[in-house]
C-alpha atoms as a PDB file:
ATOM      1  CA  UNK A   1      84.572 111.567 155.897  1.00  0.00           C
ATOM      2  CA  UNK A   2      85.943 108.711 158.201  1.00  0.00           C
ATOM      3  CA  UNK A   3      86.144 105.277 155.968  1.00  0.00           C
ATOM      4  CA  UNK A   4      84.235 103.108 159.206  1.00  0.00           C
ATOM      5  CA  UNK A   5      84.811  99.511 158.313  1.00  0.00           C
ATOM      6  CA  UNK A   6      82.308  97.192 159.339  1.00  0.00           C
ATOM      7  CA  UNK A   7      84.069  94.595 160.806  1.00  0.00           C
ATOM      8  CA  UNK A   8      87.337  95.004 162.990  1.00  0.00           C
ATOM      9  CA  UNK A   9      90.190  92.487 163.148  1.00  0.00           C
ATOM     10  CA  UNK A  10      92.604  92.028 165.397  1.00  0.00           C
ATOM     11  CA  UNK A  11      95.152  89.623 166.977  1.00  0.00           C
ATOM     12  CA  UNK A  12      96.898  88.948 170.137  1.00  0.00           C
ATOM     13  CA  UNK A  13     100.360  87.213 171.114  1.00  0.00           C
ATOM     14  CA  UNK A  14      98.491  84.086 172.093  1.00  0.00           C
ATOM     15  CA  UNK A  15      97.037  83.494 168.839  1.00  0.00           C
ATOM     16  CA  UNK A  16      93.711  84.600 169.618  1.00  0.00           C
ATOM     17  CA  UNK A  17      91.933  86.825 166.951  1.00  0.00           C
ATOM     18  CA  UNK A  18      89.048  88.757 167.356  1.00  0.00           C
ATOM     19  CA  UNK A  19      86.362  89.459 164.900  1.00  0.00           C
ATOM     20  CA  UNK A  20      83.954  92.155 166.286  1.00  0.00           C
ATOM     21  CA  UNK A  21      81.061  93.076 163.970  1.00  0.00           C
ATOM     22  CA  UNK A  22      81.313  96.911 164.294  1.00  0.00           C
ATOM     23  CA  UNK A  23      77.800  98.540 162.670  1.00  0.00           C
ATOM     24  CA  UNK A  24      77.095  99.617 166.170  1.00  0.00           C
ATOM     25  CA  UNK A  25      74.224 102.101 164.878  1.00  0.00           C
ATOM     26  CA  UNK A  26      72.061  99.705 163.785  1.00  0.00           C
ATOM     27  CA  UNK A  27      73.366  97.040 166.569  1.00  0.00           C
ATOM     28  CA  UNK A  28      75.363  95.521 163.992  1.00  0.00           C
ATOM     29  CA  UNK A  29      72.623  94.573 161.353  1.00  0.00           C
ATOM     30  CA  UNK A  30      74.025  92.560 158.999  1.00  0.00           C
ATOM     31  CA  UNK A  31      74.201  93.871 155.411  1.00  0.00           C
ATOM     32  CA  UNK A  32      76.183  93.400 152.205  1.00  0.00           C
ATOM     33  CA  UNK A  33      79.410  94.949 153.384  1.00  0.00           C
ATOM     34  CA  UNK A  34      79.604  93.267 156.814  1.00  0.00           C
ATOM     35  CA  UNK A  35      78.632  89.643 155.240  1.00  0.00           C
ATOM     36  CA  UNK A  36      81.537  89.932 152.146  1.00  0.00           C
ATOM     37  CA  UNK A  37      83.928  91.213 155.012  1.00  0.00           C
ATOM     38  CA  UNK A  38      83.184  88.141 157.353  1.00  0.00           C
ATOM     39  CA  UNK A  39      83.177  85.896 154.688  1.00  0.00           C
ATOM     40  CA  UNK A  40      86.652  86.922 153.074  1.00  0.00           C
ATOM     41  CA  UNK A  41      87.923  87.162 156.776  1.00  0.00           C
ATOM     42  CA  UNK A  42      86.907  83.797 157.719  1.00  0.00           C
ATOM     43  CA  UNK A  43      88.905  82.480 154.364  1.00  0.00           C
ATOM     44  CA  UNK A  44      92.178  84.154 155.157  1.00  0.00           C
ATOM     45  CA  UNK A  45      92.322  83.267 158.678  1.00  0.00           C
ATOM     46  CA  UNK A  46      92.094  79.799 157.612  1.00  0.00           C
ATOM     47  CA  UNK A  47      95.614  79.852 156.046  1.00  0.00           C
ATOM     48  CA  UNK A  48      96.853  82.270 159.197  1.00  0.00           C
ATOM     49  CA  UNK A  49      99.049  80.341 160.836  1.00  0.00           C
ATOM     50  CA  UNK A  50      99.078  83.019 163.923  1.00  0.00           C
ATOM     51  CA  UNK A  51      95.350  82.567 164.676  1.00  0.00           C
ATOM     52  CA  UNK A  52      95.046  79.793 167.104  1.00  0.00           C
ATOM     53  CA  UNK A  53      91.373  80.248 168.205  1.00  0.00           C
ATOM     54  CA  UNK A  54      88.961  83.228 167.002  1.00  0.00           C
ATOM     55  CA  UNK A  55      86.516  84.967 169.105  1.00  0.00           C
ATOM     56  CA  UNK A  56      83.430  86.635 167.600  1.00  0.00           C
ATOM     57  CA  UNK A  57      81.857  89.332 169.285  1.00  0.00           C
ATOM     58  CA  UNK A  58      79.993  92.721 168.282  1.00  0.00           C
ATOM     59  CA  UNK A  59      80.560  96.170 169.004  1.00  0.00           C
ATOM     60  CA  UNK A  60      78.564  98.607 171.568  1.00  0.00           C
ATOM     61  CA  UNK A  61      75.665  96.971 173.215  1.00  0.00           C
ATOM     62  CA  UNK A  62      74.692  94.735 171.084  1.00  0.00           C
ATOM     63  CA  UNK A  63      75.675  90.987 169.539  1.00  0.00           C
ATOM     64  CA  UNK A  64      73.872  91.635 166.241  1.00  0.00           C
ATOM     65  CA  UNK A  65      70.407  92.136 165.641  1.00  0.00           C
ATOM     66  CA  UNK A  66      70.250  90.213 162.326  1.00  0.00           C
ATOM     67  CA  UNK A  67      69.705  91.309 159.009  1.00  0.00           C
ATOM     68  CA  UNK A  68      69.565  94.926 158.036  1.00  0.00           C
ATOM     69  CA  UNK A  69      65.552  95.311 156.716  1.00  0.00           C
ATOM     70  CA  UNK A  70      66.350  98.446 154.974  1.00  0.00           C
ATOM     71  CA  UNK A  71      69.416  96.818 153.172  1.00  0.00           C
ATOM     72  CA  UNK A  72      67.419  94.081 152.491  1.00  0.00           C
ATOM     73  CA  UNK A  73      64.191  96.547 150.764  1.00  0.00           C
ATOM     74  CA  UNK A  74      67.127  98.176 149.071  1.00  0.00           C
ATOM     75  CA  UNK A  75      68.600  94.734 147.594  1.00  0.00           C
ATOM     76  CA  UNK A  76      64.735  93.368 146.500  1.00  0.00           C
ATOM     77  CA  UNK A  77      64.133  95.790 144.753  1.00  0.00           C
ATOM     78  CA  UNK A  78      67.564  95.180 142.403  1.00  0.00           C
ATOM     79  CA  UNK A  79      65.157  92.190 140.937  1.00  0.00           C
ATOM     80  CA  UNK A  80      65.682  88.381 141.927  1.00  0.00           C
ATOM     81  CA  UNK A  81      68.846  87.792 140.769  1.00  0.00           C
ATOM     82  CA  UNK A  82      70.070  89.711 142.897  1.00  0.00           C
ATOM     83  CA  UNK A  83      68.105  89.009 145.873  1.00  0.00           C
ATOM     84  CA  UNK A  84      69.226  85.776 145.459  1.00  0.00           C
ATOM     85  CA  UNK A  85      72.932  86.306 145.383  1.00  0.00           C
ATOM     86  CA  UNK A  86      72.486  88.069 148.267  1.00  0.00           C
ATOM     87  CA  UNK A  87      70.987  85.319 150.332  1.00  0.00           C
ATOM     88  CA  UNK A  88      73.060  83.368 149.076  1.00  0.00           C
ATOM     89  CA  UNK A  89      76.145  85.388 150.458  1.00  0.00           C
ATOM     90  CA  UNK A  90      74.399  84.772 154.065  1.00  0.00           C
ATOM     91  CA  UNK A  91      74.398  81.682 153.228  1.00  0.00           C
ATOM     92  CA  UNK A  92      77.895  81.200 152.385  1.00  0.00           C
ATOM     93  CA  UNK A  93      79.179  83.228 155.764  1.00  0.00           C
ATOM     94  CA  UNK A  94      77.132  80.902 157.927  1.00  0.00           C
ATOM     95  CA  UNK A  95      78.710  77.661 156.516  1.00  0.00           C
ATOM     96  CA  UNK A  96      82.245  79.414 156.502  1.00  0.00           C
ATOM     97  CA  UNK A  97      81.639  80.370 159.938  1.00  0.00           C
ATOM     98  CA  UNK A  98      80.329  76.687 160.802  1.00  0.00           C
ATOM     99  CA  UNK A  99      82.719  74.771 159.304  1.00  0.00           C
ATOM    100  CA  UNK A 100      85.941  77.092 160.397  1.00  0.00           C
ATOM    101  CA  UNK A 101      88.789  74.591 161.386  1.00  0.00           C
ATOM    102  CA  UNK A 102      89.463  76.544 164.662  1.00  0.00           C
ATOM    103  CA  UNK A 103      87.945  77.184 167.865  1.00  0.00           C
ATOM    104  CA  UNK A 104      85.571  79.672 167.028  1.00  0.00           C
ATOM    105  CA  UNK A 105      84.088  80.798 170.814  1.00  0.00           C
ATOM    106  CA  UNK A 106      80.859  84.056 170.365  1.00  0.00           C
ATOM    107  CA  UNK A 107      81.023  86.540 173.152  1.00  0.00           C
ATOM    108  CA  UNK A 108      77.631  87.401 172.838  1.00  0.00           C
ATOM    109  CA  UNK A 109      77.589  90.956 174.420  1.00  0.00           C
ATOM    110  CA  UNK A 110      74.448  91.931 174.049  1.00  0.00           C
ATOM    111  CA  UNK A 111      71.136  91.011 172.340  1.00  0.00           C
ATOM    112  CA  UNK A 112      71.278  88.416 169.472  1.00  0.00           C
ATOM    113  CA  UNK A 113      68.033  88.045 166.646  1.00  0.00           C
ATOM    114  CA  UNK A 114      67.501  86.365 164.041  1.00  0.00           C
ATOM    115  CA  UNK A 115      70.989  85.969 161.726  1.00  0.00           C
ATOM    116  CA  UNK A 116      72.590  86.684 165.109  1.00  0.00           C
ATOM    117  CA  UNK A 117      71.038  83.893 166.711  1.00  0.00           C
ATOM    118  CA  UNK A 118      72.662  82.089 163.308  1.00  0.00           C
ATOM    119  CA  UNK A 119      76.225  83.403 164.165  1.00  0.00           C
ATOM    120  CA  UNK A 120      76.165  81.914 167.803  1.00  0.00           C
ATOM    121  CA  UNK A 121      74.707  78.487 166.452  1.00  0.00           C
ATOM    122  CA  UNK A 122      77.688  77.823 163.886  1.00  0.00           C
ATOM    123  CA  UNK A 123      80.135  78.842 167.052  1.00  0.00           C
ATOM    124  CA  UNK A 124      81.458  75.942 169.067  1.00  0.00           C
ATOM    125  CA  UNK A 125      81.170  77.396 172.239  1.00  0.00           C
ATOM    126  CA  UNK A 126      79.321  80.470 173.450  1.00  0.00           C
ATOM    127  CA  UNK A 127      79.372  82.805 175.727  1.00  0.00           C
ATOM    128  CA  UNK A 128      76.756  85.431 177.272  1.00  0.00           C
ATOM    129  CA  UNK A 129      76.572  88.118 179.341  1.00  0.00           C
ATOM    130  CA  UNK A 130      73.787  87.581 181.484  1.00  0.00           C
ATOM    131  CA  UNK A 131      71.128  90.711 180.573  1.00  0.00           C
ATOM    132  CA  UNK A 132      71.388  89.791 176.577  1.00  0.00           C
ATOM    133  CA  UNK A 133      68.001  88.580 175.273  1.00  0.00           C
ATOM    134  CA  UNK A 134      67.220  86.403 171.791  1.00  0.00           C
ATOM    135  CA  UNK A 135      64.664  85.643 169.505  1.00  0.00           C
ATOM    136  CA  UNK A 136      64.300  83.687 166.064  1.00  0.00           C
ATOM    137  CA  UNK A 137      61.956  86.714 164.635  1.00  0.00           C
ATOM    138  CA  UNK A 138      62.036  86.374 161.403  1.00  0.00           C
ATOM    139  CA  UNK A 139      58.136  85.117 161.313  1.00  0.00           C
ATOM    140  CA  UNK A 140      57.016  88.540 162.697  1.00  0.00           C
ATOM    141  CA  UNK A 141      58.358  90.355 159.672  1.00  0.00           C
ATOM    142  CA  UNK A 142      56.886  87.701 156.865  1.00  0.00           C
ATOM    143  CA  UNK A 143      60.229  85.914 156.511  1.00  0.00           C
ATOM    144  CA  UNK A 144      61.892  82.433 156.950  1.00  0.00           C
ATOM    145  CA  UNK A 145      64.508  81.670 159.000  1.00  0.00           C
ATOM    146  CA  UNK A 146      65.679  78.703 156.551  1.00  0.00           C
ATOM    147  CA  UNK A 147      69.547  79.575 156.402  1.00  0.00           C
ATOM    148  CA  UNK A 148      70.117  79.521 160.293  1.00  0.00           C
ATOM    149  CA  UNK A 149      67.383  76.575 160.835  1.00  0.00           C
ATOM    150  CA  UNK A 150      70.151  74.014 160.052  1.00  0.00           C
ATOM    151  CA  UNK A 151      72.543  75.220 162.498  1.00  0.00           C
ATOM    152  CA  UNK A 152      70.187  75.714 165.405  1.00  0.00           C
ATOM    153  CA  UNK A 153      69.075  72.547 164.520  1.00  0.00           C
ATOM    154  CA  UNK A 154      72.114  70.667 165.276  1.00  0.00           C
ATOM    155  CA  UNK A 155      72.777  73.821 168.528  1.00  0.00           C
ATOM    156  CA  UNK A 156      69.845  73.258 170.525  1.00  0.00           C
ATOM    157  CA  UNK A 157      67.689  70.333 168.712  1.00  0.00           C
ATOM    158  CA  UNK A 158      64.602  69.937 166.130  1.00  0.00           C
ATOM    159  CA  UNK A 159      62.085  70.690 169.748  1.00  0.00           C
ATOM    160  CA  UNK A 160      63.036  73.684 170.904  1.00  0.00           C
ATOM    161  CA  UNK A 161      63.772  75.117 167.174  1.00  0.00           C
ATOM    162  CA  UNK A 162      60.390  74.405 166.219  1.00  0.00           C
ATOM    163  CA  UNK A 163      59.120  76.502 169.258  1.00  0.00           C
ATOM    164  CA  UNK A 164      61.603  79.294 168.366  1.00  0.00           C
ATOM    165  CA  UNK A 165      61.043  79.629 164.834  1.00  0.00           C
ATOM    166  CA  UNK A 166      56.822  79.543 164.891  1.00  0.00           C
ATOM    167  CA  UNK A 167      56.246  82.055 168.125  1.00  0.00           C
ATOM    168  CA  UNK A 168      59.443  84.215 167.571  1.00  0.00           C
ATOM    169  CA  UNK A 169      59.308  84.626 171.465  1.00  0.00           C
ATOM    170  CA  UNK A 170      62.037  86.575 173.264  1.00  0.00           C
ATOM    171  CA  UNK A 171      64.111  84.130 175.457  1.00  0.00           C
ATOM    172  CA  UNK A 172      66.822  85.434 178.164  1.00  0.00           C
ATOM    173  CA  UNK A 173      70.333  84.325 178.460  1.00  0.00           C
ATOM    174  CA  UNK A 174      69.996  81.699 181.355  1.00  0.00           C
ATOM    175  CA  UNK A 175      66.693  80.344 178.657  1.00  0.00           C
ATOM    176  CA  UNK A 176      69.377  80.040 176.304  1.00  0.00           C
ATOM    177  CA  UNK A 177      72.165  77.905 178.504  1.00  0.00           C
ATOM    178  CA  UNK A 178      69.316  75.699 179.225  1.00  0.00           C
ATOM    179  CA  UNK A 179      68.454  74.922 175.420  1.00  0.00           C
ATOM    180  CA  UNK A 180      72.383  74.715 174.187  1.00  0.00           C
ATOM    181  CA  UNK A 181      72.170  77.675 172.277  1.00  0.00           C
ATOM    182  CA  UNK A 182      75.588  79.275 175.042  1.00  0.00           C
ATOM    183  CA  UNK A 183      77.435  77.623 177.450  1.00  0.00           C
ATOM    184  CA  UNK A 184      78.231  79.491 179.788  1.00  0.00           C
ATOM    185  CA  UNK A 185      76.461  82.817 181.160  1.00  0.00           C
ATOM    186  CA  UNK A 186      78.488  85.530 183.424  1.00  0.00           C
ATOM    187  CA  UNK A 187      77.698  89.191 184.430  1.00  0.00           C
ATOM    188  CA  UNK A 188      79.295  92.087 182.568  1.00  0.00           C
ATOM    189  CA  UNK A 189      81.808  92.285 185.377  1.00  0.00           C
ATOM    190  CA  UNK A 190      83.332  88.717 185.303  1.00  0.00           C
ATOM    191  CA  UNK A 191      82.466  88.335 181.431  1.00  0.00           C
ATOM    192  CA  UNK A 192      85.860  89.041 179.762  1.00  0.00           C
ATOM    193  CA  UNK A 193      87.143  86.495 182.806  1.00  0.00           C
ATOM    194  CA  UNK A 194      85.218  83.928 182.086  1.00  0.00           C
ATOM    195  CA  UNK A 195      86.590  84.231 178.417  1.00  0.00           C
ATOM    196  CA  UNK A 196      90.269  84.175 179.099  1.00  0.00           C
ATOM    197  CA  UNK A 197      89.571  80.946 180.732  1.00  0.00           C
ATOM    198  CA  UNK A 198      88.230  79.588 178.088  1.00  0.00           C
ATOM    199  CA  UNK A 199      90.259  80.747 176.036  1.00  0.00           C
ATOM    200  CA  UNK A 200      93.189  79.253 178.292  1.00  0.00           C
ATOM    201  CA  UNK A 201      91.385  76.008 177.566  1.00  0.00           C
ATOM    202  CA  UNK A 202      91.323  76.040 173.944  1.00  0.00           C
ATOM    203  CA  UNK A 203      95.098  76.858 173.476  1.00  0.00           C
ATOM    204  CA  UNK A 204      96.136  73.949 175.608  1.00  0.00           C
ATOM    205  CA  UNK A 205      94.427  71.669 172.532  1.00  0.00           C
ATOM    206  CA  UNK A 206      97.112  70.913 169.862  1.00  0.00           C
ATOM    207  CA  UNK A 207      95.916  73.008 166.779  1.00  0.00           C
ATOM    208  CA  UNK A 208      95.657  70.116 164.178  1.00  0.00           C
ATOM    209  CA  UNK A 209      94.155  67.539 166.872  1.00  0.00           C
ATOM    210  CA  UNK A 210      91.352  70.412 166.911  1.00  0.00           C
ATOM    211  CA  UNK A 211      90.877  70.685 163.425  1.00  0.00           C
ATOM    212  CA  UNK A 212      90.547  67.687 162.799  1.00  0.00           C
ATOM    213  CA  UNK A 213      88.367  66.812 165.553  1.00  0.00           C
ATOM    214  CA  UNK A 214      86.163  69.389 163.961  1.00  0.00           C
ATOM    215  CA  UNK A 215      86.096  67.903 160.775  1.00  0.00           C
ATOM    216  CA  UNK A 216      85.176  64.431 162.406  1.00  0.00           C
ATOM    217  CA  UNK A 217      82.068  66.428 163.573  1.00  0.00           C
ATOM    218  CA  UNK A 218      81.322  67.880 160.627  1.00  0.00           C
ATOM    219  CA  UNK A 219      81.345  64.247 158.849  1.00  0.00           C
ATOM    220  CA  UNK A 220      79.201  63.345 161.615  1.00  0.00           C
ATOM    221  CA  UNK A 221      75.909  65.388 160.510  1.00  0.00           C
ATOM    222  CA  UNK A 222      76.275  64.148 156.719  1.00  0.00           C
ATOM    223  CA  UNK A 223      74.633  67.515 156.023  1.00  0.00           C
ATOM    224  CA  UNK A 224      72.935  67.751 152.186  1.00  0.00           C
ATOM    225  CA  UNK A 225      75.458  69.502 149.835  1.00  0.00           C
ATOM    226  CA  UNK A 226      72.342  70.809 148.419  1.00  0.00           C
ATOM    227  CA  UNK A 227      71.072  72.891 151.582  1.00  0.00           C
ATOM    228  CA  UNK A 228      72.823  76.205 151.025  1.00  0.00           C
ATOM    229  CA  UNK A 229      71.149  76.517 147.888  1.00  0.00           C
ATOM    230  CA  UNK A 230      67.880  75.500 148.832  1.00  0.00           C
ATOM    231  CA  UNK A 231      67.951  77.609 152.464  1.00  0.00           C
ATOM    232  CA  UNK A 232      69.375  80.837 150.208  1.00  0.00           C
ATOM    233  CA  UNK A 233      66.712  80.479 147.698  1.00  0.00           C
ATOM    234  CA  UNK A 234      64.051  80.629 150.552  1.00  0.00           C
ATOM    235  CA  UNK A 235      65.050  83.200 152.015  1.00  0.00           C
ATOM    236  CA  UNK A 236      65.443  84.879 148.679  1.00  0.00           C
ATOM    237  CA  UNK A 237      61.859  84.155 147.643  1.00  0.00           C
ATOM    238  CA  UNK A 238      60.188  84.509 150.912  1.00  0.00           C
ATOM    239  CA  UNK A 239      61.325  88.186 151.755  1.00  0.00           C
ATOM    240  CA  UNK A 240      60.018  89.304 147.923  1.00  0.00           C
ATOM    241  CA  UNK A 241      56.730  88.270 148.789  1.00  0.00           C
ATOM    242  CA  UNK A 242      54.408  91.253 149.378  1.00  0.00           C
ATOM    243  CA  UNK A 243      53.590  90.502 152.757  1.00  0.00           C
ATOM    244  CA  UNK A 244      57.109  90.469 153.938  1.00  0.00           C
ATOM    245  CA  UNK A 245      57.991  93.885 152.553  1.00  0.00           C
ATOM    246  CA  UNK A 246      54.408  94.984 154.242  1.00  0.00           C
ATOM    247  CA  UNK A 247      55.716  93.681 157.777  1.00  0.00           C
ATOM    248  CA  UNK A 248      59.751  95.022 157.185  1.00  0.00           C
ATOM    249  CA  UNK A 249      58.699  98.397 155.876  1.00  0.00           C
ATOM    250  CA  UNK A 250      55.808  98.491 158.787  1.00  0.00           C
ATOM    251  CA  UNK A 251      58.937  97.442 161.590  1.00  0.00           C
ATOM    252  CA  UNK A 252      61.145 100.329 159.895  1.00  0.00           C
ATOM    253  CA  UNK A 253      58.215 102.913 160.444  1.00  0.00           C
ATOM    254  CA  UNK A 254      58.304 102.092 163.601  1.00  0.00           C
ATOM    255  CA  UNK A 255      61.801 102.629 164.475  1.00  0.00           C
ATOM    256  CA  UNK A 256      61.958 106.047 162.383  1.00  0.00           C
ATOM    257  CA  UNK A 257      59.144 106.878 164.429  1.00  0.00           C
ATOM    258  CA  UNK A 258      60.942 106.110 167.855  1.00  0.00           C
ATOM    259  CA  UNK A 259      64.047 107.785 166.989  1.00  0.00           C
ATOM    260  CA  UNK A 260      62.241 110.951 165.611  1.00  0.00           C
ATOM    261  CA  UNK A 261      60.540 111.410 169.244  1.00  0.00           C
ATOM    262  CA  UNK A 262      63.805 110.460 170.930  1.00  0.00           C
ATOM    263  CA  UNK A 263      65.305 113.597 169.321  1.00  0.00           C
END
């Protein structure tokens, strides 16, 4: 049986490394496997001195449709400890991701919910093909969205977020330039264009000028030390409620369902 990993590496002679989450059967659903593999990614390509700017992107159609529910039913029942661990790796992958001292740019091909949504937030620049579609939805299934909240915060402002987060509405790619969330918006056909030039862009920045200009920015928010814990606990205590496995275990019905009549 074929050892698929979940998350493909790879870099070019410019510099520029791409990350592509690669669970294309569940539109890249994030889960234990594909969290530990970003995370220890992130933290070697920190001390790569061949990655000049890294691109994050996902396989098939699809950005990433956030967190894996039946992962997630599989972890709460392990007991609390845990769950918590585990929400506290999401936590840790989103602040690695965030605080990355290069150019991190999403190519967001394809629909992007909830933890996705996360991913493009801690990214300092993104970019969208025009038919993808977004939504904070993790109200609709009984859960929080407390570890992304900070970072969309800061992305497209404490407004919009609380708009996002209550109605877990479905917003479109140009909705999306408009609020900050991307910054630029193309068609499939002029997409990988649009990232080469940006790309272009980046590696005309002297690499330590940008890191440090990051780190300026970062010193800027004065973010609580505290808030990965508190965000990861949460999540961890939110999703073990009775209600939220109700609403995940009634959305995973569903899609059973649809794929047994697609058949």
């Amino acid at each position: 049986m074929t050892n698929i990993q979940p998350l493909l590496c790879r870099t070019d002679d410019r510099g520029v490394t791409t990350l592509t989450l690669n669970r294309p059967e569940v539109r890249n659903a994030l889960n234990g496997a594909l969290m530990a593999a970003l995370v220890e990614k992130l933290q070697k390509l920190e001390q790569d001195k061949t990655t000049r700017v890294l691109v994050l992107t996902g396989s098939g159609r699809a950005f990433c449709s956030g967190a894996d529910l039946a992962w997630i039913e599989a972890v709460i029942e392990q007991g609390g400890i845990i769950n918590l661990k585990d929400a506290l790796l999401l936590a840790e992958m989103m602040r690695r991701l965030n605080a990355f001292s290069k150019p991190v740019v999403a190519l967001v091909n394809g629909p992007a919910f909830g933890g996705g949504v996360g991913l493009i937030a801690c990214c300092d620049i993104a970019i969208a093909v025009d038919w993808a579609e977004f939504a904070c939805s993790e109200v609709r299934l009984g859960l929080v969205a407390s570890v992304i909240a900070p970072y969309l915060l800061t992305a497209i402002g404490h407004r919009q977020v609380r708009r996002l987060l209550l109605s877990a509405e479905r917003f479109s790619a140009d909705q999306a330039l408009s609020f900050g969330l991307v910054h630029h918006v193309a068609t499939e056909a002029s997409l990988q264009a649009l990232l080469d030039r940006q790309l272009t862009l980046l590696l005309q920045g002297e690499s330590e000028a940008q890191a440090e200009s990051k780190r300026l920015l970062q010193s800027l928010l004065s973010r609580d030390p505290n808030l990965l814990h508190q965000t990861a606990k949460l999540t961890a205590r939110v999703r073990a409620t009775g209600e939220a496995q109700s609403r995940m275990q009634a959305f995973l019905d569903r899609h059973k369902t649809k794929k047994v009549q697609q058949c």
